[in-house]
C-alpha atoms as a PDB file:
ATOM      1  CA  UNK A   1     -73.650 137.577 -17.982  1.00  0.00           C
ATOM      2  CA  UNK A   2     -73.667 140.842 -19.649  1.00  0.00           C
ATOM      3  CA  UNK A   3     -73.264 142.498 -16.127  1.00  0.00           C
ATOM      4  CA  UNK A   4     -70.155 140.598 -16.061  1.00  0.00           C
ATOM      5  CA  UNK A   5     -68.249 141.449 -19.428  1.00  0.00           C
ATOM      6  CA  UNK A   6     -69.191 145.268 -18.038  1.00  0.00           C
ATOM      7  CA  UNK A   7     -67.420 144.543 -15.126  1.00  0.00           C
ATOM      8  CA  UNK A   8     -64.391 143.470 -16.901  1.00  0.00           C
ATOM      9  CA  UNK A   9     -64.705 145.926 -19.140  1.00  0.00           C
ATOM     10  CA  UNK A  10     -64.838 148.611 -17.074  1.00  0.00           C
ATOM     11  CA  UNK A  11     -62.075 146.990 -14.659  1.00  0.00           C
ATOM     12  CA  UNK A  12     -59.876 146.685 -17.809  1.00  0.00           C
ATOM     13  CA  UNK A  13     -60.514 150.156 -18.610  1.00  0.00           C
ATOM     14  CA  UNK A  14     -60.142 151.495 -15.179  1.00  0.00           C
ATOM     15  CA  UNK A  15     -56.289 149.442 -14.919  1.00  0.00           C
ATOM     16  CA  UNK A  16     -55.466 150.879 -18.560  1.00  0.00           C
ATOM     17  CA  UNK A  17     -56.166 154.337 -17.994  1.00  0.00           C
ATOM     18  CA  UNK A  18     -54.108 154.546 -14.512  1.00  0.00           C
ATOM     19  CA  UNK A  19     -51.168 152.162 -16.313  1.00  0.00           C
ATOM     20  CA  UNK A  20     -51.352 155.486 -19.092  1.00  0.00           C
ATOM     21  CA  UNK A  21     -51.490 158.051 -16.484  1.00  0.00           C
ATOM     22  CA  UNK A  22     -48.399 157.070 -14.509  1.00  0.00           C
ATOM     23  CA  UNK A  23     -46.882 156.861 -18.129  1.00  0.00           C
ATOM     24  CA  UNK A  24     -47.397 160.180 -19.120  1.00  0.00           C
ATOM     25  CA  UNK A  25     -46.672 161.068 -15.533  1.00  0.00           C
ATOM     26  CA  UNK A  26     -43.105 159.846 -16.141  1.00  0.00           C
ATOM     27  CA  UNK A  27     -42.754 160.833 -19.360  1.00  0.00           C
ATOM     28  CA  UNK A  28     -43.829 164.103 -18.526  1.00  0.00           C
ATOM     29  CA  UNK A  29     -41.322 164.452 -15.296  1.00  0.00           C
ATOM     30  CA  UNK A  30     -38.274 163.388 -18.091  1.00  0.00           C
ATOM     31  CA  UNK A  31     -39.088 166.153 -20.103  1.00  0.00           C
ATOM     32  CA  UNK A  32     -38.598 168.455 -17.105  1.00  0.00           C
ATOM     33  CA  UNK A  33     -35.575 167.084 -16.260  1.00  0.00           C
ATOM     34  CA  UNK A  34     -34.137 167.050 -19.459  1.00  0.00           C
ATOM     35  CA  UNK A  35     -35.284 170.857 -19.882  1.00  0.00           C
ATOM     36  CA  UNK A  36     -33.912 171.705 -16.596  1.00  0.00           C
ATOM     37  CA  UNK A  37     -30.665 169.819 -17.495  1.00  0.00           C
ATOM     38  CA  UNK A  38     -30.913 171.978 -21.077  1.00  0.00           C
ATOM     39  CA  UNK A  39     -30.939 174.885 -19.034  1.00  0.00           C
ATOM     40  CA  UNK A  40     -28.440 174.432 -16.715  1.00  0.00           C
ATOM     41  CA  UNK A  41     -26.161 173.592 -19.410  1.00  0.00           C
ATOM     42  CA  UNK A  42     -26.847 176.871 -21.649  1.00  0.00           C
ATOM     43  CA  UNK A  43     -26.460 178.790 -18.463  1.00  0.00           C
ATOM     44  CA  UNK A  44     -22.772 177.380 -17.364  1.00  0.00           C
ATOM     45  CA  UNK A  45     -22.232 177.836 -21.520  1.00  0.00           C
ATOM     46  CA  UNK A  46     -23.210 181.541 -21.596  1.00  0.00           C
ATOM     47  CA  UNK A  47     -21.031 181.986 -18.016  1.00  0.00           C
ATOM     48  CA  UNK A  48     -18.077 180.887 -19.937  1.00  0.00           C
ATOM     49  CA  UNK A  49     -18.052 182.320 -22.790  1.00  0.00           C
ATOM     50  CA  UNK A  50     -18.991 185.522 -21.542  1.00  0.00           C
ATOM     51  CA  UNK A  51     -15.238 184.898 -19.179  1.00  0.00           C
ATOM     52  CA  UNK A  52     -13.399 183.985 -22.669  1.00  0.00           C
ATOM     53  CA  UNK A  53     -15.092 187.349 -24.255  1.00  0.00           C
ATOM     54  CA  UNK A  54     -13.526 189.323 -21.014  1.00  0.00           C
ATOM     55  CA  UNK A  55     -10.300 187.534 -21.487  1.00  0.00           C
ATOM     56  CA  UNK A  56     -10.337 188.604 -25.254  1.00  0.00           C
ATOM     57  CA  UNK A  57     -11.169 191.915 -24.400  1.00  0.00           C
ATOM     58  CA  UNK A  58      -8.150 192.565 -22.087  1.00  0.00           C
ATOM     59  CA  UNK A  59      -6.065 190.773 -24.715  1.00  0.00           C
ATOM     60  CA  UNK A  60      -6.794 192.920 -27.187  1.00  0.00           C
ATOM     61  CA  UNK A  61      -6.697 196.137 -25.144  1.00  0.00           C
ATOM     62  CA  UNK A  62      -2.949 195.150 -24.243  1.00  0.00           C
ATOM     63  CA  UNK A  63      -2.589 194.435 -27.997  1.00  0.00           C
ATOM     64  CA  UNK A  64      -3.360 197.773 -28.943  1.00  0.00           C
ATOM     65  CA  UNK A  65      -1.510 199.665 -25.880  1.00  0.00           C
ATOM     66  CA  UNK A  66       1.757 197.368 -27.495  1.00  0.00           C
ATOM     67  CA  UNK A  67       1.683 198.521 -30.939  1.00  0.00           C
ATOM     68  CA  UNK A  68       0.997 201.954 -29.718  1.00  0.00           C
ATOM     69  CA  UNK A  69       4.287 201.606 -27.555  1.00  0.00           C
ATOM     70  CA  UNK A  70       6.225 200.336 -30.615  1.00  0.00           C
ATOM     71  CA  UNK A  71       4.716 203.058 -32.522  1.00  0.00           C
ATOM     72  CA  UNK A  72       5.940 205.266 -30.439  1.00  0.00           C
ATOM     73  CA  UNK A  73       9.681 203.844 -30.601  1.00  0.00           C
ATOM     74  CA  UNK A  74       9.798 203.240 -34.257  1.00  0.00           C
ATOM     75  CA  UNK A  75       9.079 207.131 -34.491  1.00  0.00           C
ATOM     76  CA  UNK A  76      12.337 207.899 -31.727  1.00  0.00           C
ATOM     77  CA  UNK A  77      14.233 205.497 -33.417  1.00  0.00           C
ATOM     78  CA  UNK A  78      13.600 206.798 -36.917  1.00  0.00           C
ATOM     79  CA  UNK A  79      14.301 210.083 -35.709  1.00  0.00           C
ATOM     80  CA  UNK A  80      17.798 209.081 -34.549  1.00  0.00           C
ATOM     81  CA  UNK A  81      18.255 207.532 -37.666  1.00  0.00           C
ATOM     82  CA  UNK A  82      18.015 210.266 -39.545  1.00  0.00           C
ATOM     83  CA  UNK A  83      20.363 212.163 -37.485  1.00  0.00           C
ATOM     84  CA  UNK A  84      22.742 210.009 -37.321  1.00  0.00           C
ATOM     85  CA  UNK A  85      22.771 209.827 -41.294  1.00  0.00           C
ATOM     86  CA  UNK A  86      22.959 213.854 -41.229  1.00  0.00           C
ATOM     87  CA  UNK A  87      25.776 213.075 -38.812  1.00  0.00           C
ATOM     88  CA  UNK A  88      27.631 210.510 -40.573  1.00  0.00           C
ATOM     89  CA  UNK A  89      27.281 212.715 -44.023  1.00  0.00           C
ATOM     90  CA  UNK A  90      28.873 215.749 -42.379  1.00  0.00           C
ATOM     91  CA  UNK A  91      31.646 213.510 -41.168  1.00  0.00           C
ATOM     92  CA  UNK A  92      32.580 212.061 -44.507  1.00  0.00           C
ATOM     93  CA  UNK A  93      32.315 215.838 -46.375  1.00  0.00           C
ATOM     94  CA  UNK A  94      34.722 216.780 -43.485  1.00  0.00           C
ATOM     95  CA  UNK A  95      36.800 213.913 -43.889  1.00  0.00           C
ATOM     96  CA  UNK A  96      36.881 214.228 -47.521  1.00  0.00           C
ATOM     97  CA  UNK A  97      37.849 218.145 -47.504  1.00  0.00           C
ATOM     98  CA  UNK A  98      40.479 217.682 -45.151  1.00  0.00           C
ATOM     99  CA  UNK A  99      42.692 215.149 -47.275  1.00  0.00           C
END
């Protein structure tokens, strides 16, 4: 009789341990996946913000080439103001010493 509760025992045991096997088996293949899916996703993360970084990049570099170009106008146009304030004081002395 005790040959038999050994049996069963070690039948019971024997079921158990594969029933925990294929569960860690499983367990363990969801953890890849949901590293690999981890993974993929930082990847396709990294690819775009490296493209919006780029993008910024060129923005900016336009940016600065703009303000250097209106830079470069304010300075004509404040020249031209100023001569055409030297201009328009030498008319009204003219205009003044002629009446």
């Amino acid at each position: 009789m005790e040959n038999v509760y050994s049996v069963i025992i070690a039948i019971v045991t024997v079921l158990g341990s594969a029933g925990a096997f294929r569960y860690y088996e499983k367990r363990q293949m969801h953890k890849e996946r949901d590293e690999d899916f981890i993974r993929h996703d930082c990847k396709d993360r990294i690819a775009k913000l490296e493209a919006l970084l780029a993008a910024s990049s060129r923005e900016k570099d336009d940016l600065r080439q703009m303000v250097l170009d209106l830079t470069k106008e304010v300075a004509a146009l404040s020249v031209k103001v100023e001569f055409l304030t030297k201009e328009n004081e030498d008319l009204h002395k003219k205009k003044r010493t002629t009446k």
